[in-house]
N, C-alpha and C. Protein backbone atom coordinates (compact mmCIF):
# COMPACT_ATOMS: atom_id res chain seq x y z
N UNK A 1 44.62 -61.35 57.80
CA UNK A 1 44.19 -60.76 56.54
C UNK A 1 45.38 -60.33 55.68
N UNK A 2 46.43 -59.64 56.29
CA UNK A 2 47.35 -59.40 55.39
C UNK A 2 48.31 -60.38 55.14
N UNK A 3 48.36 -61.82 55.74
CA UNK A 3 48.78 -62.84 55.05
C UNK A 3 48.57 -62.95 53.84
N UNK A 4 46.99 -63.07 53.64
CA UNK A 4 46.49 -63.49 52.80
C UNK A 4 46.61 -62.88 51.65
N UNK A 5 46.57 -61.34 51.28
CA UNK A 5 46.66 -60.22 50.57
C UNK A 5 48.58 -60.73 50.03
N UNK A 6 49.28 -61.37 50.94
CA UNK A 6 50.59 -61.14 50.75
C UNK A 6 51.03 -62.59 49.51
N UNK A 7 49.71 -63.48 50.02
CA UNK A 7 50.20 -64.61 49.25
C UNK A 7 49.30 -64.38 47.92
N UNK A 8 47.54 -63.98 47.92
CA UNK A 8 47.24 -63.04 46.89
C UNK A 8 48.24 -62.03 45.60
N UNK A 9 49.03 -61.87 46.39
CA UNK A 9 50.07 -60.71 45.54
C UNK A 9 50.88 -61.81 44.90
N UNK A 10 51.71 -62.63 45.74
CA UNK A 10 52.70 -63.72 45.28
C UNK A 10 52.36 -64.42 44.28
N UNK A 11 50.69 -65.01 44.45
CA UNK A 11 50.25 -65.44 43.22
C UNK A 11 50.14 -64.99 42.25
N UNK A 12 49.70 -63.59 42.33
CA UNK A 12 49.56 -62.90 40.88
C UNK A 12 50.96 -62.47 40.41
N UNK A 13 51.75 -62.31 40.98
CA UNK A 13 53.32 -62.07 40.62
C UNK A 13 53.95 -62.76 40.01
N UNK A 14 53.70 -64.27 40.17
CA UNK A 14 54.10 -65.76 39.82
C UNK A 14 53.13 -65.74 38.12
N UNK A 15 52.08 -65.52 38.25
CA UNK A 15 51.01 -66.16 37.14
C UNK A 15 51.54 -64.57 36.13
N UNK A 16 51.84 -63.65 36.73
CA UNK A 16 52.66 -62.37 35.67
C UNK A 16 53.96 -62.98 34.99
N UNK A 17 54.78 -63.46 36.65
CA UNK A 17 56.35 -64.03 35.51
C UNK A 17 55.83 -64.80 34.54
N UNK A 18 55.08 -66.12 34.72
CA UNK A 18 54.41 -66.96 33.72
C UNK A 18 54.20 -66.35 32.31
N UNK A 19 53.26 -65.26 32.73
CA UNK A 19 52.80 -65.26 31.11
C UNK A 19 53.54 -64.43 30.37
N UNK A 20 54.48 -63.54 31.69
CA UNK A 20 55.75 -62.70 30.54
C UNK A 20 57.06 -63.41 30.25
N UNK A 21 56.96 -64.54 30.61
CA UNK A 21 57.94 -65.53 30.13
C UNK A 21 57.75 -66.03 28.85
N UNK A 22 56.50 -66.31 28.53
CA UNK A 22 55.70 -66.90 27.38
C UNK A 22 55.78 -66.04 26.13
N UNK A 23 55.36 -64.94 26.73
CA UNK A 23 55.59 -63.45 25.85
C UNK A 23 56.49 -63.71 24.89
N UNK A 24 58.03 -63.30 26.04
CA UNK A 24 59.04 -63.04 25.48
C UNK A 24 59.67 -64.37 24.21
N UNK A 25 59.07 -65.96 24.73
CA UNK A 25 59.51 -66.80 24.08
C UNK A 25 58.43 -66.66 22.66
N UNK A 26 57.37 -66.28 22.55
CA UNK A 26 56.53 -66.42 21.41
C UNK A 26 57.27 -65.00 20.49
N UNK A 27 57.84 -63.83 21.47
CA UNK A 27 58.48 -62.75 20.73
C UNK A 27 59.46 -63.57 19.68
N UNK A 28 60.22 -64.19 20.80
CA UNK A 28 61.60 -64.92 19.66
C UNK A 28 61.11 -65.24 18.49
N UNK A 29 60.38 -66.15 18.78
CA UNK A 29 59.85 -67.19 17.93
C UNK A 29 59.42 -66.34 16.54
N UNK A 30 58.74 -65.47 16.92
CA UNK A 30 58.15 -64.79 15.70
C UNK A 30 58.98 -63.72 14.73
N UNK A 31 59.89 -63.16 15.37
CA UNK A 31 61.32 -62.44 14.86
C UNK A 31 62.06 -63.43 14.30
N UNK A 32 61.86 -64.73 14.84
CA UNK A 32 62.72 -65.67 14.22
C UNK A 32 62.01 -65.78 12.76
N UNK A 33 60.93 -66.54 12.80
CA UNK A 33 60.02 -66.91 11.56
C UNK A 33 59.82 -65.60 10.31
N UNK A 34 59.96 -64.19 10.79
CA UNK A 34 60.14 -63.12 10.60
C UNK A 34 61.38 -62.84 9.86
N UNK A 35 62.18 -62.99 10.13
CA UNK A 35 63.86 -62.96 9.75
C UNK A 35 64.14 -64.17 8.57
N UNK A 36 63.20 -65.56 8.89
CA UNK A 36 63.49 -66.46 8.15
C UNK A 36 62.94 -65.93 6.98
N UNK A 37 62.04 -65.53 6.92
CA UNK A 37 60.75 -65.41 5.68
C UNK A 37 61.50 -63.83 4.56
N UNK A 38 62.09 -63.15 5.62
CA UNK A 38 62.47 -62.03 4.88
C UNK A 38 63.73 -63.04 4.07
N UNK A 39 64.90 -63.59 4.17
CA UNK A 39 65.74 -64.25 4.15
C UNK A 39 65.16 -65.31 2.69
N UNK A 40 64.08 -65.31 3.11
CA UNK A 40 63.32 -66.59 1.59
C UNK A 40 62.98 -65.85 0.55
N UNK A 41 62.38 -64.02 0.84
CA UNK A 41 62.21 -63.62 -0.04
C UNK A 41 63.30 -62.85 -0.95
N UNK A 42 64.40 -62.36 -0.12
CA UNK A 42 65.38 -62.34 -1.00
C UNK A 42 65.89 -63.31 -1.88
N UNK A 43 66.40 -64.42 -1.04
CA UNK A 43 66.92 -65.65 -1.82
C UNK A 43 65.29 -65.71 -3.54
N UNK A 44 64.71 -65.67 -3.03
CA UNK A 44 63.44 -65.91 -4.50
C UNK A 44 63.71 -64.96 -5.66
N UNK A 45 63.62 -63.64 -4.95
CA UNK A 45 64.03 -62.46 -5.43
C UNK A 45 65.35 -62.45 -6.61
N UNK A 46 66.32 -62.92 -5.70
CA UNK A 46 67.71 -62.66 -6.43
C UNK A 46 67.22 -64.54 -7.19
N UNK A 47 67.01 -65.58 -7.11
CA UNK A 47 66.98 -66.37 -8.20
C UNK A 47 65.93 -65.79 -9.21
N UNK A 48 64.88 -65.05 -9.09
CA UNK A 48 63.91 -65.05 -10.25
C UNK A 48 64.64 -63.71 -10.67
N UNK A 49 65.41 -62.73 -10.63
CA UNK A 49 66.86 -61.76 -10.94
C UNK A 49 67.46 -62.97 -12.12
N UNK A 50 68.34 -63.99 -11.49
CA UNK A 50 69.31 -64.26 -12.36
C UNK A 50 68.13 -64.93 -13.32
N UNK A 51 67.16 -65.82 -13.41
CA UNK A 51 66.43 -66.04 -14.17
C UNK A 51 66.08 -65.37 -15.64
N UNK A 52 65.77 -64.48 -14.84
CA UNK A 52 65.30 -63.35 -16.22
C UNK A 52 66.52 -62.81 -16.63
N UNK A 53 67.24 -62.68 -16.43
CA UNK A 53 68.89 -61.83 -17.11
C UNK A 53 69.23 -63.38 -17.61
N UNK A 54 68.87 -64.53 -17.51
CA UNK A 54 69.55 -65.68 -18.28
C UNK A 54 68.49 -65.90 -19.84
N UNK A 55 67.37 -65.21 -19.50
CA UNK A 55 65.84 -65.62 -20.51
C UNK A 55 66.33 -64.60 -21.15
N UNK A 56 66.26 -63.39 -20.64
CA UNK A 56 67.23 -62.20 -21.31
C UNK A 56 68.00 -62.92 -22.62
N UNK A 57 68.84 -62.80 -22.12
CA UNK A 57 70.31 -63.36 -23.28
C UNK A 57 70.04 -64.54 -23.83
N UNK A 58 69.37 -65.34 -23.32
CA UNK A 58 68.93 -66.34 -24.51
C UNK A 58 67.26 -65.73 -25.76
N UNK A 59 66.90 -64.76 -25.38
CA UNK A 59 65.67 -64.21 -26.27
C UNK A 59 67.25 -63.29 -26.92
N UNK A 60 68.02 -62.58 -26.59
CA UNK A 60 68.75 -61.70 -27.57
C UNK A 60 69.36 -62.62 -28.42
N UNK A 61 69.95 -63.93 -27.84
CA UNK A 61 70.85 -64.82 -28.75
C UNK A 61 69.64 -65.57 -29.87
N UNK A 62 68.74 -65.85 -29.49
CA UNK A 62 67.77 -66.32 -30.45
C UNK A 62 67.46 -65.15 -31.68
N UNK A 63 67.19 -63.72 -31.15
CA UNK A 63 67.38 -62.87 -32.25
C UNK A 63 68.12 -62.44 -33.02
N UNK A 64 69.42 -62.53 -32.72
CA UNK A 64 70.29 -62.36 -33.36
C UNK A 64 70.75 -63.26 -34.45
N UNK A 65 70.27 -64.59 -34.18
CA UNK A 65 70.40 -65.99 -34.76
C UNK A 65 69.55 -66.19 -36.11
N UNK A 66 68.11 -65.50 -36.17
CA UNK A 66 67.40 -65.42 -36.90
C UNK A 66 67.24 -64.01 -37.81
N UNK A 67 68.29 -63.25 -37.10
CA UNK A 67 68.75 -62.16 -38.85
C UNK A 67 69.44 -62.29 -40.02
């Protein structure tokens, strides 16, 4: 009986490393995709920034043009 209990345990120990192996790789994964996405919204951020400071100065140069 306590074989059995011993290989019982082994299995569930094994099918634990398993799925906390999985864990940790879906963790990466998602800190990764996480990190990427923050990383896209700056980059958007700072181009739609220079955007408008370029629409900027071309709406002041157009007004100034037409006084």
């Amino acid at each position: 009986m306590s074989e059995e209990k011993d290989q019982e345990i082994a299995r569930l120990t094994q099918v634990a490393s398993d799925r906390l192996m999985w864990l940790r790789v879906l963790e990466n994964a998602v800190n990764d995709v996480d990190a990427t996405l923050r990383k896209l919204k700056a980059d958007v951020q700072e181009i739609s920034n220079a955007v408008a400071q370029r629409n900027m100065g071309m709406i002041s140069e157009m007004s100034e043009e037409e006084e």
